[in-house]
N, C-alpha and C. Protein backbone atom coordinates (compact mmCIF):
# COMPACT_ATOMS: atom_id res chain seq x y z
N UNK A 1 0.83 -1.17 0.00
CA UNK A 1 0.00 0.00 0.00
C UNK A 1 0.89 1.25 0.00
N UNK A 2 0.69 2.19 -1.03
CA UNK A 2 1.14 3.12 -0.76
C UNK A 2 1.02 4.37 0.11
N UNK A 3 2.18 4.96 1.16
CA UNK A 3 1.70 5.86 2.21
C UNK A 3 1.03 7.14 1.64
N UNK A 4 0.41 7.33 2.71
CA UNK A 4 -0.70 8.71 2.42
C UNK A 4 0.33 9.97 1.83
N UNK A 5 1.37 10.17 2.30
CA UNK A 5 2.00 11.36 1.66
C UNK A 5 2.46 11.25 0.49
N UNK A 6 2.82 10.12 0.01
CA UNK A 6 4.09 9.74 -1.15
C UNK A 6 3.30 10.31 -2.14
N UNK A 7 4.42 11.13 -2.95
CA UNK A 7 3.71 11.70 -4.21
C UNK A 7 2.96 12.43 -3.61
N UNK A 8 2.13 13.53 -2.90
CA UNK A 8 1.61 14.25 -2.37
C UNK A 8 1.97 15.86 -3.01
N UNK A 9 1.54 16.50 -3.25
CA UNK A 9 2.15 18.22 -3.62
C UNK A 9 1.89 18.80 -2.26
N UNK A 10 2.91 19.96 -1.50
CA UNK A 10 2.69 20.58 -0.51
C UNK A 10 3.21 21.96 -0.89
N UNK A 11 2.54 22.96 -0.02
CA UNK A 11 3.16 24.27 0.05
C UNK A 11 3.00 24.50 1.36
N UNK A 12 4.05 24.95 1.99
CA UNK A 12 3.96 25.31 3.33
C UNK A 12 4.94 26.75 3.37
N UNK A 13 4.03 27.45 4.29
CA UNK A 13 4.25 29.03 4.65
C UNK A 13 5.19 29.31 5.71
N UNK A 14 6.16 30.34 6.20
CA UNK A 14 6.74 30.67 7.04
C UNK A 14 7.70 28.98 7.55
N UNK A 15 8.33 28.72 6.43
CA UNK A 15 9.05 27.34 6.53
C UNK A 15 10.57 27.73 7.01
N UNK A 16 11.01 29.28 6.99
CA UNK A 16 12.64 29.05 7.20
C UNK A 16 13.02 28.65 8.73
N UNK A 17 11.68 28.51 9.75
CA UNK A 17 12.46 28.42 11.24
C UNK A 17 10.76 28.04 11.94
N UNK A 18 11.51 27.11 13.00
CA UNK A 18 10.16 26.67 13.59
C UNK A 18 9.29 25.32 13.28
N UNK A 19 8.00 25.70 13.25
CA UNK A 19 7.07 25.08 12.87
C UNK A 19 6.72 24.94 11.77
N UNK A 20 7.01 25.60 10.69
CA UNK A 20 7.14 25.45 9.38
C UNK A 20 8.31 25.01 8.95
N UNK A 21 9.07 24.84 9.80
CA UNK A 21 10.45 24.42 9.61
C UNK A 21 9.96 22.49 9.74
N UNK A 22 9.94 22.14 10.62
CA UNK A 22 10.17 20.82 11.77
C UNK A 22 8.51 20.21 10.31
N UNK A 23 7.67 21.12 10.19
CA UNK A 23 6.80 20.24 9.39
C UNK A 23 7.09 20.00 7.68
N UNK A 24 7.69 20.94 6.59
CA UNK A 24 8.19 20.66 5.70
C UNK A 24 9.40 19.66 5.79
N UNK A 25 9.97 19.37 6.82
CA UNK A 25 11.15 18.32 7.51
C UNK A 25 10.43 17.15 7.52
N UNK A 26 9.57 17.27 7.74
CA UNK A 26 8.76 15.83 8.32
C UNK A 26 7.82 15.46 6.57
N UNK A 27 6.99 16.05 6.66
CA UNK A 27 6.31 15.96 4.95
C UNK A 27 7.49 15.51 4.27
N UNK A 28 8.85 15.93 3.87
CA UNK A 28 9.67 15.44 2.98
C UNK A 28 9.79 13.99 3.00
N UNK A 29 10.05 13.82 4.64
CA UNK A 29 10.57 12.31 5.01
C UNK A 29 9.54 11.72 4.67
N UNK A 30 8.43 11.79 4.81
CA UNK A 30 6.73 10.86 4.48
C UNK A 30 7.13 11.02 2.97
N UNK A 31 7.56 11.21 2.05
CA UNK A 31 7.66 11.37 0.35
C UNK A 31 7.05 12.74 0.03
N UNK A 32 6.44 13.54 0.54
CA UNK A 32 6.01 14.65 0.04
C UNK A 32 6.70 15.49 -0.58
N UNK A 33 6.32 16.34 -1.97
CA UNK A 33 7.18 17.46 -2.49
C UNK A 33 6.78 18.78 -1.85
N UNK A 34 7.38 19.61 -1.54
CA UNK A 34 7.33 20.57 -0.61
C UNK A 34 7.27 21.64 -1.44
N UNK A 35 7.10 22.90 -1.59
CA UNK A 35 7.30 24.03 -1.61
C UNK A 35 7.14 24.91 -0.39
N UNK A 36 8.36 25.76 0.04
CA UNK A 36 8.40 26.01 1.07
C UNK A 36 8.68 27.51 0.91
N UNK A 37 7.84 28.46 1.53
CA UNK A 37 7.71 30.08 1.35
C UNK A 37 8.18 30.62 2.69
N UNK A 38 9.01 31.76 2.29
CA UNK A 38 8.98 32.23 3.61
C UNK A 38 9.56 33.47 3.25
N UNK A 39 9.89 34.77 3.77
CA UNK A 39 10.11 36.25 3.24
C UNK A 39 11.77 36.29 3.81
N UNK A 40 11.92 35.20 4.60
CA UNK A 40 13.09 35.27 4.76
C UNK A 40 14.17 33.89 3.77
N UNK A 41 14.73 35.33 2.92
CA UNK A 41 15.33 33.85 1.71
C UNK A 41 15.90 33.23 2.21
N UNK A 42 17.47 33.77 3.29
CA UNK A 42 18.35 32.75 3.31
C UNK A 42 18.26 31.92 4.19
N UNK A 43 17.16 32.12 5.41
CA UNK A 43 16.68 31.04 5.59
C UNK A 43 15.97 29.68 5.62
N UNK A 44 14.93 30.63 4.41
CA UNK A 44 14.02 29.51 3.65
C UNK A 44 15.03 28.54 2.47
N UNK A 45 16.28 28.86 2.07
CA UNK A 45 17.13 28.01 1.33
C UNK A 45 17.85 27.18 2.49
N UNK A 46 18.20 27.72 3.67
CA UNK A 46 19.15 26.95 4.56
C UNK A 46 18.42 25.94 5.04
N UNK A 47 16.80 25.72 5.30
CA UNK A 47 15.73 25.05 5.59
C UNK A 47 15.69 24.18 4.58
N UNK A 48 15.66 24.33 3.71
CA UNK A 48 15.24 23.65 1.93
C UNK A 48 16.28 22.99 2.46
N UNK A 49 17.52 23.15 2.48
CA UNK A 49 18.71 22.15 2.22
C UNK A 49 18.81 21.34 3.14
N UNK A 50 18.17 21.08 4.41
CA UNK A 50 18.33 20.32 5.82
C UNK A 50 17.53 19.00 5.40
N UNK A 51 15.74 19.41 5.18
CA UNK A 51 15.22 17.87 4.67
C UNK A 51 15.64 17.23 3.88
N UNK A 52 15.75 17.91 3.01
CA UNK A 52 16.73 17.39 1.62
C UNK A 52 16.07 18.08 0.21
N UNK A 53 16.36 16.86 -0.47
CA UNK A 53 15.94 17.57 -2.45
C UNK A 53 13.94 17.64 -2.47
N UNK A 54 13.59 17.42 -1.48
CA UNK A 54 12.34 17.15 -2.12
C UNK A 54 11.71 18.73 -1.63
N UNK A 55 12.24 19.67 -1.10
CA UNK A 55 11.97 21.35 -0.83
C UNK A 55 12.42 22.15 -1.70
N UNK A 56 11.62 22.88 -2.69
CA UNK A 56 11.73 24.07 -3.34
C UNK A 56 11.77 25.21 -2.43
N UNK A 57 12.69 26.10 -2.29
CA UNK A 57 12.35 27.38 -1.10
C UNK A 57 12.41 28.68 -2.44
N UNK A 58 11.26 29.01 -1.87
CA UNK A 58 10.49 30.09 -2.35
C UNK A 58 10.31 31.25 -1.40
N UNK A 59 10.92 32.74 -2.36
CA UNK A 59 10.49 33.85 -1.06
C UNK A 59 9.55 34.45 -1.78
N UNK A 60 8.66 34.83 -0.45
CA UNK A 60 6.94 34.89 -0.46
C UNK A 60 6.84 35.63 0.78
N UNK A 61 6.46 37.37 0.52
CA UNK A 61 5.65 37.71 1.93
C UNK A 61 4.24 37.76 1.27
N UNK A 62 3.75 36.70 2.82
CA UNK A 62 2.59 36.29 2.25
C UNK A 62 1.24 37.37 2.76
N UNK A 63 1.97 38.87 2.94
CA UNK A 63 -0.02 39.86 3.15
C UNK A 63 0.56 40.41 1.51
N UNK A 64 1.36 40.02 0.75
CA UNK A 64 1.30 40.48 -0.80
C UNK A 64 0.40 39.37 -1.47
N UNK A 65 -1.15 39.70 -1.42
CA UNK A 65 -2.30 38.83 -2.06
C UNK A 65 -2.18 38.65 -3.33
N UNK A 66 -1.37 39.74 -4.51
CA UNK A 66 -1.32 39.50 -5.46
C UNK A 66 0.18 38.50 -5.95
N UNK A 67 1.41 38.74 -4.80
CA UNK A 67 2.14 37.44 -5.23
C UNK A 67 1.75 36.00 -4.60
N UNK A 68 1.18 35.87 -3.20
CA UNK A 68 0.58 34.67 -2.82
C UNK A 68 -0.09 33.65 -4.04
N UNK A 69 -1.11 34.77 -4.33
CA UNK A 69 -1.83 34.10 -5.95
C UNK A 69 -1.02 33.90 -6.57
N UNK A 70 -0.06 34.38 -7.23
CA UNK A 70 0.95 34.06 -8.48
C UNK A 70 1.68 32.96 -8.22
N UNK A 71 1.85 32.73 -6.57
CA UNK A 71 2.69 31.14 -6.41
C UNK A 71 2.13 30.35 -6.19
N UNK A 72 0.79 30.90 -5.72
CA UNK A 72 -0.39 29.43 -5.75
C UNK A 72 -0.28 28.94 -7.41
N UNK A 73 -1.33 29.97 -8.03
CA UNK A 73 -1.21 29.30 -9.58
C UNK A 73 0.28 28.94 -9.85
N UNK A 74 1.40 29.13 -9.72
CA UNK A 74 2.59 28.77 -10.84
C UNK A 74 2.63 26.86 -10.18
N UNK A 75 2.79 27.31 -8.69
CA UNK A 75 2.72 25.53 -8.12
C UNK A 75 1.88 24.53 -9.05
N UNK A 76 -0.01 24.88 -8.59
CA UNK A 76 -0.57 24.59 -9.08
C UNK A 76 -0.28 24.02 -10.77
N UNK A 77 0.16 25.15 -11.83
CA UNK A 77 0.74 24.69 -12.64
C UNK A 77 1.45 23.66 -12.88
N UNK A 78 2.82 24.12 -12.05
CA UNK A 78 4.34 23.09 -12.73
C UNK A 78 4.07 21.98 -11.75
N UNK A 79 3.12 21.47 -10.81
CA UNK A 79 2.89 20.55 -10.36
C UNK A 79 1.80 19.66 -10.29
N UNK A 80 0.83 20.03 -11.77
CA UNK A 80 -0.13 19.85 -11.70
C UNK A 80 -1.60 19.49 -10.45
N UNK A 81 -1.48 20.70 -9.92
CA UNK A 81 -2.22 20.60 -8.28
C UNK A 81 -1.80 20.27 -7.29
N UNK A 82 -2.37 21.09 -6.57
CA UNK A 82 -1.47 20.79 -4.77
C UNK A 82 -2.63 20.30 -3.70
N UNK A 83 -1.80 19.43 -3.05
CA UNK A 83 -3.02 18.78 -2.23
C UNK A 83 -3.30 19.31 -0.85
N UNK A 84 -1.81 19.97 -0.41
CA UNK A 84 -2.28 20.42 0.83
C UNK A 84 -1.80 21.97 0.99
N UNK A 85 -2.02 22.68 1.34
CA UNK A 85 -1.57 24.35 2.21
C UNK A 85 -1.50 24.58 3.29
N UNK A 86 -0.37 24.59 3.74
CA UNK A 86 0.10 24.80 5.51
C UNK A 86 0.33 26.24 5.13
N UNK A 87 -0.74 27.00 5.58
CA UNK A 87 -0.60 28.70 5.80
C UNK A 87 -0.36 28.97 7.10
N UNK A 88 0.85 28.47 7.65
CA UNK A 88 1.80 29.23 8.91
C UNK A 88 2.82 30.00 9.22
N UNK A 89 2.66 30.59 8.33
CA UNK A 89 3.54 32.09 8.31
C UNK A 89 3.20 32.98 9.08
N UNK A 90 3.78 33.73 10.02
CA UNK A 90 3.12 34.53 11.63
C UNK A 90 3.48 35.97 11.31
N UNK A 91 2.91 36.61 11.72
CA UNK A 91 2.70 37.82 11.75
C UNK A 91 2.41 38.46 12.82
N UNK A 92 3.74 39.49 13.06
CA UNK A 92 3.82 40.04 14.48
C UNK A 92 2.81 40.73 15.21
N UNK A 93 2.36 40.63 16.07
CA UNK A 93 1.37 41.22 16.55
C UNK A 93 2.05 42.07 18.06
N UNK A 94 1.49 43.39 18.02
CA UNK A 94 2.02 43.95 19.07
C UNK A 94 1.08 44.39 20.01
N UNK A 95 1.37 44.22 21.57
CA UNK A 95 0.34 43.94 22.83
C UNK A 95 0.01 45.41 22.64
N UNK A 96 -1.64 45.92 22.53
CA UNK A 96 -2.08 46.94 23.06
C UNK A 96 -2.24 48.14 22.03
N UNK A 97 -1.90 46.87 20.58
CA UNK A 97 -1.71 47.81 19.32
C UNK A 97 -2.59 47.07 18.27
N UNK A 98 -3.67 47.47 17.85
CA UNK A 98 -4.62 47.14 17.03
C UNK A 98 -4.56 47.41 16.05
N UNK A 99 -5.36 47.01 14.51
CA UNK A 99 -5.44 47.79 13.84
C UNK A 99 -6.84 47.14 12.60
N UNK A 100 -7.30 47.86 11.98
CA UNK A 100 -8.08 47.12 10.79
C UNK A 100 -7.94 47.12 9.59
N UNK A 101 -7.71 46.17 9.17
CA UNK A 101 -6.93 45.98 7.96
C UNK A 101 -7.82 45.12 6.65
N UNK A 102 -8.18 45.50 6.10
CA UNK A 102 -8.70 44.89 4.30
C UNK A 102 -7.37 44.27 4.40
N UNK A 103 -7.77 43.04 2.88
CA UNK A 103 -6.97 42.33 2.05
C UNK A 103 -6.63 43.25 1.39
N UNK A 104 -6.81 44.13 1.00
CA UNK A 104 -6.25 45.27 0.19
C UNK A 104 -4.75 45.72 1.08
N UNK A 105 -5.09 46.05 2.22
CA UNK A 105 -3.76 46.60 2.52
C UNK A 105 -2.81 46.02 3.07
């Protein structure tokens, strides 16, 4: 039987450190192909290179809605569909500082 990940398409967000780190690590080892985004390049390449060959690192800040889309579709494309999206890329939040924000901005 073949395992649930093998051959699998992934994109996972905020992958250069952490939790996006330790889970594109783990998806690789299950057979999964990774694409791995994160705004920080040289970490998202130093990450890519730890699981091994099966991580593309891609830089992606992901509140830019119009490049998010452009790497959804290109994946989508050159991989003919992706099966899963780990959108865990964090975004600082500061105590006692609010704000309201559209997808626009």
């Amino acid at each position: 039987m073949k395992p649930f990940w093998s051959g699998k398409n992934a994109i996972v967000t905020g992958e250069a450190s952490g939790i996006g780190f330790a889970l594109a690590a783990e998806l690789v080892a299950r057979g999964a192909r990774v694409w791995a985004a994160d705004i920080d390049v040289a970490g998202a390449k130093r990450a890519a290179a730890s699981p091994g060959s099966g991580v593309q690192p891609v830089t992606l800040y992901v509140r830019d809605a119009a490049a998010f889309r452009d790497f959804v579709e290109g994946v989508t494309r050159d991989a003919a569909g992706i099966d899963f999206l780990f959108n865990n890329a964090g975004i600082l939040c500061i105590p006692g500082k609010s704000t309201n924000s559209t997808l626009r901005d």
